[in-house]
C-alpha atoms as a PDB file:
ATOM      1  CA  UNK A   1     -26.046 131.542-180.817  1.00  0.00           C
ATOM      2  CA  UNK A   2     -28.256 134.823-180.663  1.00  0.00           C
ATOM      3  CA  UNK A   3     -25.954 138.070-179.881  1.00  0.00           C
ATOM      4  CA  UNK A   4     -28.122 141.600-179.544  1.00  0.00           C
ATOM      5  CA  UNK A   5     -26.965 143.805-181.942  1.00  0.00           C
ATOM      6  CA  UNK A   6     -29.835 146.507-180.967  1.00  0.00           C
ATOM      7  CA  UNK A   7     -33.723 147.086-180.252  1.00  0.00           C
ATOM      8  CA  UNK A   8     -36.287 147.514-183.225  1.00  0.00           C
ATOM      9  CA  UNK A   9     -39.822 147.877-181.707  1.00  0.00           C
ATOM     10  CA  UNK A  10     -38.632 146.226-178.296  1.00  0.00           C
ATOM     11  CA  UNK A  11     -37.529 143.116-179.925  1.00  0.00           C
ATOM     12  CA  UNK A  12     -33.715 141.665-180.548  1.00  0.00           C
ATOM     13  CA  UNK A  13     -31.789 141.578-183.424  1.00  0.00           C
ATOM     14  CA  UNK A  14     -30.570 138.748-183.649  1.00  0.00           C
ATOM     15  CA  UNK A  15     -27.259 137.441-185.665  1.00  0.00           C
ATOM     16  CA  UNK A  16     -29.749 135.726-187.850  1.00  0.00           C
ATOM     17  CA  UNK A  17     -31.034 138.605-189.449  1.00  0.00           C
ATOM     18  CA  UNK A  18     -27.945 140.373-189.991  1.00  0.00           C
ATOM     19  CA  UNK A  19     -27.688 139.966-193.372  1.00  0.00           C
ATOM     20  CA  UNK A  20     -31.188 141.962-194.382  1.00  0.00           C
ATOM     21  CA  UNK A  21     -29.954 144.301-191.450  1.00  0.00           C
ATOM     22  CA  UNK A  22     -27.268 144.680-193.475  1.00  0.00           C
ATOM     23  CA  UNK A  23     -28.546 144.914-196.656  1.00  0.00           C
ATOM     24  CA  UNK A  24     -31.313 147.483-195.281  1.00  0.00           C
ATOM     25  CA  UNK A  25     -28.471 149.288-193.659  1.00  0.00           C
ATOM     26  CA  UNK A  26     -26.799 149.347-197.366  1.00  0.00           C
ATOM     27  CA  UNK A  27     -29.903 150.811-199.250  1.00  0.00           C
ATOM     28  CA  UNK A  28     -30.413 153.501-196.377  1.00  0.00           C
ATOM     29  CA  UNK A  29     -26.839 154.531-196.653  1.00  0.00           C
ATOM     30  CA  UNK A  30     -26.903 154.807-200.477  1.00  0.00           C
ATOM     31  CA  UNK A  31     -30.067 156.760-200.203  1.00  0.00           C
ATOM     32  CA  UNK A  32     -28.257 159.347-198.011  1.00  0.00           C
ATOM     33  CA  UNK A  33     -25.685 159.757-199.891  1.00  0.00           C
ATOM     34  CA  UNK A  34     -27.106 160.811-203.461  1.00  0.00           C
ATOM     35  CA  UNK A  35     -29.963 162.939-201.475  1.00  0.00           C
ATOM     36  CA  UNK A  36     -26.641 164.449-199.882  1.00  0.00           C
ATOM     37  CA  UNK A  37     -24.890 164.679-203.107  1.00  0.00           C
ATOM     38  CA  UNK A  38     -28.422 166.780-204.402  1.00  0.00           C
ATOM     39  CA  UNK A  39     -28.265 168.553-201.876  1.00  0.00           C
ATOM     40  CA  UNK A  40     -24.591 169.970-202.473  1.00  0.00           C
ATOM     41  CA  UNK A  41     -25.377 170.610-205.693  1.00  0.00           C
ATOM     42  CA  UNK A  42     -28.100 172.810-204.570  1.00  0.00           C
ATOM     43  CA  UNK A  43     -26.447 174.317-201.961  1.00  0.00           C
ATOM     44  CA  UNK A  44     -23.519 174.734-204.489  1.00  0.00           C
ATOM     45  CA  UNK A  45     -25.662 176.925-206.646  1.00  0.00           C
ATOM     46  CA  UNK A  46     -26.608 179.143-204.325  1.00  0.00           C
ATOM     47  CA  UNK A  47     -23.514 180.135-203.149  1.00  0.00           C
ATOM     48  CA  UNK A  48     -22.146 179.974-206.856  1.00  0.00           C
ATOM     49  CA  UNK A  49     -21.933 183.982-208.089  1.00  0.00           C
ATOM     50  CA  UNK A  50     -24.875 185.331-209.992  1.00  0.00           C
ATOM     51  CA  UNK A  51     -23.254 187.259-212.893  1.00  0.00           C
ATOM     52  CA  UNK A  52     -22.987 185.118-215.914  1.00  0.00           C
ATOM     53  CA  UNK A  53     -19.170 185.035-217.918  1.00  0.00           C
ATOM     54  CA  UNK A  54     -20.550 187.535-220.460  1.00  0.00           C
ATOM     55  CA  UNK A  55     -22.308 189.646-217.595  1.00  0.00           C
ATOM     56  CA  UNK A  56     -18.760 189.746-215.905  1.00  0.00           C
ATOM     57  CA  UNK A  57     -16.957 190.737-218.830  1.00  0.00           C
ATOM     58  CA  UNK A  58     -19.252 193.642-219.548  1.00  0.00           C
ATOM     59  CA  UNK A  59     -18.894 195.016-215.920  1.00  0.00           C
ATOM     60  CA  UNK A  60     -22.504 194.710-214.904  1.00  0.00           C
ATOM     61  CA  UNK A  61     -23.975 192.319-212.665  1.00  0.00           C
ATOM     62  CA  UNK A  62     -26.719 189.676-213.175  1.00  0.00           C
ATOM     63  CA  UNK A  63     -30.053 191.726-212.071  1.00  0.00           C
ATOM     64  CA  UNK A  64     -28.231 194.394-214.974  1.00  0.00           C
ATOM     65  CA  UNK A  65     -27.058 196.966-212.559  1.00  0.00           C
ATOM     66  CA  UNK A  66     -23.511 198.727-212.797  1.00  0.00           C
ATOM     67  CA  UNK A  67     -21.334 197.652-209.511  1.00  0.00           C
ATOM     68  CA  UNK A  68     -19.839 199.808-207.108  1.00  0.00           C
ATOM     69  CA  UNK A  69     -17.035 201.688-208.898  1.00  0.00           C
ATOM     70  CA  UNK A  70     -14.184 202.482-206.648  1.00  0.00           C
ATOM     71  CA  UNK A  71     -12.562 205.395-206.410  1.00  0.00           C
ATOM     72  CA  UNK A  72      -9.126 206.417-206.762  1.00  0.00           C
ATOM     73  CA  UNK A  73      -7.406 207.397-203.399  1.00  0.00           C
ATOM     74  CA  UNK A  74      -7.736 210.926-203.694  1.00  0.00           C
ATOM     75  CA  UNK A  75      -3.784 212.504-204.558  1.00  0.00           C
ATOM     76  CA  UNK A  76      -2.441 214.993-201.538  1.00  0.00           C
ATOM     77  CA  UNK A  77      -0.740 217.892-202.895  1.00  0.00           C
ATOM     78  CA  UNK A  78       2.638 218.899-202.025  1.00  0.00           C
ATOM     79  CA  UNK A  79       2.286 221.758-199.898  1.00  0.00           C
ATOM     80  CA  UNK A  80       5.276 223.632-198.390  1.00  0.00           C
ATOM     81  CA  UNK A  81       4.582 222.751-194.844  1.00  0.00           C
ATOM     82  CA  UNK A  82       5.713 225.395-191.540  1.00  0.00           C
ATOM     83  CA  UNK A  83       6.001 224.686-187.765  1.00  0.00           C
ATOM     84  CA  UNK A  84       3.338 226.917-186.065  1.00  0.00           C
ATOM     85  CA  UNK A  85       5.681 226.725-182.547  1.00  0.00           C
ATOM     86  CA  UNK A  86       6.222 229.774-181.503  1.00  0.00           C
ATOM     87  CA  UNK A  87       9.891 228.850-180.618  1.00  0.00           C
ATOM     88  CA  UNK A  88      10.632 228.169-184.172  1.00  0.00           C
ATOM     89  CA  UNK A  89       8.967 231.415-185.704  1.00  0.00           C
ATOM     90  CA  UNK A  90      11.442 233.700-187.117  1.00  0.00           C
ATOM     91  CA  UNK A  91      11.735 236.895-184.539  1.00  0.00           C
ATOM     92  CA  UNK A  92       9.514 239.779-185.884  1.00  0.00           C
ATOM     93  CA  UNK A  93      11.696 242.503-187.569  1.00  0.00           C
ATOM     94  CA  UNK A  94      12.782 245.599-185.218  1.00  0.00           C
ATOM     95  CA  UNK A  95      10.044 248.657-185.100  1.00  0.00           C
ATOM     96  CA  UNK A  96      10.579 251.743-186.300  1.00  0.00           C
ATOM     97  CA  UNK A  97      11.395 254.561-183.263  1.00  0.00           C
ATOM     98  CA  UNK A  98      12.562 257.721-185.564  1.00  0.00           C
ATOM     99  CA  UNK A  99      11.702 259.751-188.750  1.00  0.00           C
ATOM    100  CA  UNK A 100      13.177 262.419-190.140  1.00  0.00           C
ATOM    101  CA  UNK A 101      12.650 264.538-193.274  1.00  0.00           C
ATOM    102  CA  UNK A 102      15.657 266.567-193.085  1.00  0.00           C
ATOM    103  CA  UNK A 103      15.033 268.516-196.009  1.00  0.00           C
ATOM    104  CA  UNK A 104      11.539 269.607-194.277  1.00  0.00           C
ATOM    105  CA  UNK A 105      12.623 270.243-190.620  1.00  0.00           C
ATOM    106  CA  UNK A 106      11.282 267.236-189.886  1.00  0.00           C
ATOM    107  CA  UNK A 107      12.665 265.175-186.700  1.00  0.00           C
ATOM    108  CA  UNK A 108       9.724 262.902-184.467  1.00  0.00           C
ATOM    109  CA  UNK A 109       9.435 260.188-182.282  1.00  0.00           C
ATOM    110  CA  UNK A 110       7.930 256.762-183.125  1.00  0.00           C
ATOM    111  CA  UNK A 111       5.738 254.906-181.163  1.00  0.00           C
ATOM    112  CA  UNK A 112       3.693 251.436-182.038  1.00  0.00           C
ATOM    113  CA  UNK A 113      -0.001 251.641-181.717  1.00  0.00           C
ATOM    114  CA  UNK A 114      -3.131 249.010-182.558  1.00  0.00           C
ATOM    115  CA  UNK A 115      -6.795 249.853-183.772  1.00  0.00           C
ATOM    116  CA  UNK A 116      -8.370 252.365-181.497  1.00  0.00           C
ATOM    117  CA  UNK A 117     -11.977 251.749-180.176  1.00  0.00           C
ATOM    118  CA  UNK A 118     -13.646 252.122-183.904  1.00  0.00           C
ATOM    119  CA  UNK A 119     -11.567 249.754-185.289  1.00  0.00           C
ATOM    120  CA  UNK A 120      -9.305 252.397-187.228  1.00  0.00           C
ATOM    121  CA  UNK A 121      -5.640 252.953-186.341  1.00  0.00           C
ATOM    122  CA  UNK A 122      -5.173 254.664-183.443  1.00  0.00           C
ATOM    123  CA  UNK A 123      -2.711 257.779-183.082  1.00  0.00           C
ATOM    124  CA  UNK A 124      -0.707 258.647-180.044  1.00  0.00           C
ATOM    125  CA  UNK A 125      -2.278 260.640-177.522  1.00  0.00           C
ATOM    126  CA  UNK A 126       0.833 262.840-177.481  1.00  0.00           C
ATOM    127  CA  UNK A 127       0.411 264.110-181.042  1.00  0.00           C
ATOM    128  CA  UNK A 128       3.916 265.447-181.654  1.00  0.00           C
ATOM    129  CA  UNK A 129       4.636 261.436-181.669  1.00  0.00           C
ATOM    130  CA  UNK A 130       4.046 259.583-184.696  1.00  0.00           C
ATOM    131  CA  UNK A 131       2.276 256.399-184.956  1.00  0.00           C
ATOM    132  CA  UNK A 132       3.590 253.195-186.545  1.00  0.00           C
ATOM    133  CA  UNK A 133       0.535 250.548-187.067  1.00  0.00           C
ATOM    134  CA  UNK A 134       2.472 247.465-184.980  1.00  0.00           C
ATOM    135  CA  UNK A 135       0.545 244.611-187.488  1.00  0.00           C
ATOM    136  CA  UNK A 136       2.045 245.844-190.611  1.00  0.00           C
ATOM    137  CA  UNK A 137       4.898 245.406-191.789  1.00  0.00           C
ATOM    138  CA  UNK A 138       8.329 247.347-190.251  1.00  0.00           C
ATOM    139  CA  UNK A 139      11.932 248.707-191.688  1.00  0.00           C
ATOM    140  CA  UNK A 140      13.556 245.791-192.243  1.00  0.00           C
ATOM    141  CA  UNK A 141      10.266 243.857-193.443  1.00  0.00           C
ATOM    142  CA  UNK A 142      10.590 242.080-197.174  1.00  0.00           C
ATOM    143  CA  UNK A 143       7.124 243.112-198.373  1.00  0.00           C
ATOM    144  CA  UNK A 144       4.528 245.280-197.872  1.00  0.00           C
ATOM    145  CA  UNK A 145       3.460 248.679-196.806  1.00  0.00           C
ATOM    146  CA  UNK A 146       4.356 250.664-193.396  1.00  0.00           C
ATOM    147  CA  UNK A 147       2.806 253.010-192.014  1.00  0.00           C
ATOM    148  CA  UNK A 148       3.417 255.828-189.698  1.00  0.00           C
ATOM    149  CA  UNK A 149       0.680 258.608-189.379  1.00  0.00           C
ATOM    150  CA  UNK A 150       0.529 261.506-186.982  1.00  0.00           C
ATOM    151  CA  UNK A 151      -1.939 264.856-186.500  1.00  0.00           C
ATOM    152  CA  UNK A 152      -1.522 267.562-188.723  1.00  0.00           C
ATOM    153  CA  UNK A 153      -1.752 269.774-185.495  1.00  0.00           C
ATOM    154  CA  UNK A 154      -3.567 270.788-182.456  1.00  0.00           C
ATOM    155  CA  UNK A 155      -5.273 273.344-180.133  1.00  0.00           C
ATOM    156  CA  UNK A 156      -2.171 272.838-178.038  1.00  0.00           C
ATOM    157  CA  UNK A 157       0.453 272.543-180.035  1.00  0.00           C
ATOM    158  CA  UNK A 158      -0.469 274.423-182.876  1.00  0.00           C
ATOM    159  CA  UNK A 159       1.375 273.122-186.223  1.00  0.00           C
ATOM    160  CA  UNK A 160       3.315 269.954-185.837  1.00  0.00           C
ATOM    161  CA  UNK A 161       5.704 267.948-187.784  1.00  0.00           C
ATOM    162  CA  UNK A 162       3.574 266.417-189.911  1.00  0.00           C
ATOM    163  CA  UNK A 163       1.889 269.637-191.788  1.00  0.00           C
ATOM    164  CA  UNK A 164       5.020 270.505-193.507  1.00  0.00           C
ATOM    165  CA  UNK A 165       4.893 266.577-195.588  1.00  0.00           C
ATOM    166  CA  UNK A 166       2.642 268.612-197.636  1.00  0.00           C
ATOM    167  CA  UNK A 167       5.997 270.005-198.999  1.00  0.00           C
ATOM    168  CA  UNK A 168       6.918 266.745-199.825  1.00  0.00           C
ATOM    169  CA  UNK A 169       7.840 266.273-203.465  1.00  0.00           C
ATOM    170  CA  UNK A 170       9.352 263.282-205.574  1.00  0.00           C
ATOM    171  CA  UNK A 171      12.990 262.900-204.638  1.00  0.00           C
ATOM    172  CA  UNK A 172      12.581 263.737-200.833  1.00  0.00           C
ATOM    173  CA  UNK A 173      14.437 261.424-198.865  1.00  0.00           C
ATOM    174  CA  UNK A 174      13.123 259.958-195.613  1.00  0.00           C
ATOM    175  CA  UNK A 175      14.781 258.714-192.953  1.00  0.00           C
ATOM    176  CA  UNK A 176      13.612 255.792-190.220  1.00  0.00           C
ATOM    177  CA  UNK A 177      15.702 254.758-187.487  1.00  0.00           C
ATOM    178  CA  UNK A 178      14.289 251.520-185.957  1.00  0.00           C
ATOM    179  CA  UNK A 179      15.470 249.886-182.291  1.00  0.00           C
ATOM    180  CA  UNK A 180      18.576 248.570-183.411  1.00  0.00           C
ATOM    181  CA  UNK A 181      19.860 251.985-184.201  1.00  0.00           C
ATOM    182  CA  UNK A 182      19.578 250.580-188.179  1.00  0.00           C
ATOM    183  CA  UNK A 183      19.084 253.387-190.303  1.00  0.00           C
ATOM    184  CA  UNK A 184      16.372 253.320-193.544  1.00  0.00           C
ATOM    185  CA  UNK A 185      16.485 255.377-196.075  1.00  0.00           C
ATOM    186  CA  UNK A 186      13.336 256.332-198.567  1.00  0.00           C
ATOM    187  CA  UNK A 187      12.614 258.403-201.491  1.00  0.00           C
ATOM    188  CA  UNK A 188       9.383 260.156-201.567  1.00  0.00           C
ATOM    189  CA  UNK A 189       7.213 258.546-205.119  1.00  0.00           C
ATOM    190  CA  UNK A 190       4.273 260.381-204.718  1.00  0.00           C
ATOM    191  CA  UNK A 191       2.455 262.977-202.003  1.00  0.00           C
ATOM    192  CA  UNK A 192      -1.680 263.408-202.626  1.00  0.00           C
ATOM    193  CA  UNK A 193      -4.060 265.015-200.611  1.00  0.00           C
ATOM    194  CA  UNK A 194      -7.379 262.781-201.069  1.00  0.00           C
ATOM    195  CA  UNK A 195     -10.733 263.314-199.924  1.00  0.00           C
ATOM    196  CA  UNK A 196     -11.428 261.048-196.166  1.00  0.00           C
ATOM    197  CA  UNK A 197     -14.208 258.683-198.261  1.00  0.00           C
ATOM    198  CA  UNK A 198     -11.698 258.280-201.252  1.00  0.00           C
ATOM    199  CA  UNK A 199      -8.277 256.604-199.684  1.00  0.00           C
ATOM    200  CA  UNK A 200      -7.407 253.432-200.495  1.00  0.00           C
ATOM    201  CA  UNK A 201      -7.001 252.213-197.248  1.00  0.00           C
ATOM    202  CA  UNK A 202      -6.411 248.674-198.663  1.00  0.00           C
ATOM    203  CA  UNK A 203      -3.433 249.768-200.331  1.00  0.00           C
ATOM    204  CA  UNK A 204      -1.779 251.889-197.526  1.00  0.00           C
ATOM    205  CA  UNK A 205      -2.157 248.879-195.135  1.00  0.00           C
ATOM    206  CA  UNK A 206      -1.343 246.510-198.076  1.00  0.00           C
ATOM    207  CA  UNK A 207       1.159 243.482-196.840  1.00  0.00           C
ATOM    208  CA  UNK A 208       2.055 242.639-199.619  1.00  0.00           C
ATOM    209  CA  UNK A 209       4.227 243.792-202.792  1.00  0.00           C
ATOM    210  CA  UNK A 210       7.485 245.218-202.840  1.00  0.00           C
ATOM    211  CA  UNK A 211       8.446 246.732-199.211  1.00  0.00           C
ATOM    212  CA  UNK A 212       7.648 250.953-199.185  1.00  0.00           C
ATOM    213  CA  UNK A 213       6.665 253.423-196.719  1.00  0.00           C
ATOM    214  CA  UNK A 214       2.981 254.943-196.435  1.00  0.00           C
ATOM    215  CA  UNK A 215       2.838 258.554-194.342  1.00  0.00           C
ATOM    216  CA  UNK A 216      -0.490 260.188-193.585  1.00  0.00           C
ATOM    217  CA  UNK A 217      -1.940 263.027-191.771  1.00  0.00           C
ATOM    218  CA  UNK A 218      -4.902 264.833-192.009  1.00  0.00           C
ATOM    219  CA  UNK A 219      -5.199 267.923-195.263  1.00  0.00           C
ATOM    220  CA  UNK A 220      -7.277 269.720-197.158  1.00  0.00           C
ATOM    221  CA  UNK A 221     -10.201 272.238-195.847  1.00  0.00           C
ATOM    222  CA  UNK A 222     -11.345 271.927-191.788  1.00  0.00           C
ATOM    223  CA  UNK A 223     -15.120 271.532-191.101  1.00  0.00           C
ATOM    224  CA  UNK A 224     -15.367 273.406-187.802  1.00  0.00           C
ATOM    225  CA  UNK A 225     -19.278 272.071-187.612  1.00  0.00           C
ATOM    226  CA  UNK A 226     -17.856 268.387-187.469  1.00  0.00           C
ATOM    227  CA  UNK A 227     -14.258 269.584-185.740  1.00  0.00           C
ATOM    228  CA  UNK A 228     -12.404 267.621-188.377  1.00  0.00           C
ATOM    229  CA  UNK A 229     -10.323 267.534-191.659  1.00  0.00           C
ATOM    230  CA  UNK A 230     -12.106 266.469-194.807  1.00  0.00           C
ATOM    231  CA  UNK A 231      -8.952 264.607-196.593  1.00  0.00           C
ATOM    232  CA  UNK A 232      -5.678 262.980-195.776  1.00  0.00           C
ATOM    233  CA  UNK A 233      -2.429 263.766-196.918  1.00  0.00           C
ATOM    234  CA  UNK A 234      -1.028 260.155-198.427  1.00  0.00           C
ATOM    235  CA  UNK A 235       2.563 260.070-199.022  1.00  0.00           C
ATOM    236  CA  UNK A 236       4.132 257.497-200.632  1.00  0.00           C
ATOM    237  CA  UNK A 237       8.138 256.229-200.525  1.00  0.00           C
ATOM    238  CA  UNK A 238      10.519 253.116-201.830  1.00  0.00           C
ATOM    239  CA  UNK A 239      13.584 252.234-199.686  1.00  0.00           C
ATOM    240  CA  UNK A 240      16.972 253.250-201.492  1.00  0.00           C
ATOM    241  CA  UNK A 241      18.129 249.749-201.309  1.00  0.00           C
END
């Protein structure tokens, strides 16, 4: 009985010759299989790691170049961290709206000014009112230095309150009022008429440091060329308590 197994060259396969189909079949098979099994091995070794045991104990890799080296995350410091809302900012401290030198005759208004159009503190156009610079620290402030300044006088009022802080000495107590009706009271450290160029401006407007009081005017000879004083009048003064 002939049964067709398959075509090879157009001709049937007969049942006859199954068994050197079979045994062809066998050899082809085997052949396969170890060219397979080569081929794993090959393929094996190229996906197998370069870096030899010793290479890989010494940290290097197999073409002798140092590996990547990674980094530590990089430690965030513990910084003391504040809300910039504006609803949880603590309210500024209340301005200053009186001073008065008693022992001096000395009795003016306070009003809070900015930088004027040079970039210097501005004064009060009113010059019997004194000027407190608003960015610097007030009364009731922890730190730092405030500052009230006012003219030393003027074609229209002639001498105002200010000229007689040249009096000033060591001991004179100063008193500022500010808009709670809060009274502060200071005793004069030190009173120094310095030359314009020569003030340390940095340290009048200084924020920091213990809390004191910085007064200024204008002193000293008047260039009538120039229409101006040549020096300030710097008085210093600590808060009682």
């Amino acid at each position: 009985m002939r049964v067709s197994l398959g075509t090879a060259g157009g001709e049937l396969i007969s049942s006859q010759g199954s068994t050197t189909a079979t045994r062809v079949l066998g050899t082809l098979v085997a052949v396969f299989v170890v060219g397979l099994m080569c081929g794993c091995v090959a393929d094996a070794g190229d996906l197998a790691p370069t870096t030899s045991p010793a290479a890989a104990a010494s940290g290097r890799s197999g073409d002798g170049s140092s590996p990547a080296v990674m980094q530590p995350p990089a430690i965030v410091p513990d910084i003391p961290r504040r809300s910039a809302a504006l609803a949880e900012q603590p309210p500024p401290p209340p301005a200053p709206v009186r001073l008065e030198v008693a022992a001096l005759g000395i009795d003016v208004k306070i009003a809070p000014v900015g930088l004027d159009a040079e970039g210097r503190m501005a004064l009060i156009e009113d010059p019997s009112i004194a000027a407190w610079y608003a960015w610097g620290p007030a009364p009731a402030s922890e730190s730092g230095s405030m500052v009230i300044a006012a003219h030393v006088d003027s074609l229209t009022y002639d001498l105002l309150p200010f000229a007689r802080l040249r009096d000033a000495t060591p001991g004179t107590e100063v008193l500022v009022t500010d808009a709670t009706g809060a009274r502060h009271v200071y005793v004069v450290q030190t009173s120094e008429v310095v030359v314009k160029e020569e003030v340390d401006w940095d340290a009048a407007f200084d924020r920091s440091g213990p809390p004191r009081l910085t007064l200024v005017t204008c002193g000293g000879e008047f260039d009538y060329s120039a229409r101006r004083y040549l020096s300030n009048l710097v008085v210093t003064a600590t808060p009682t308590a």
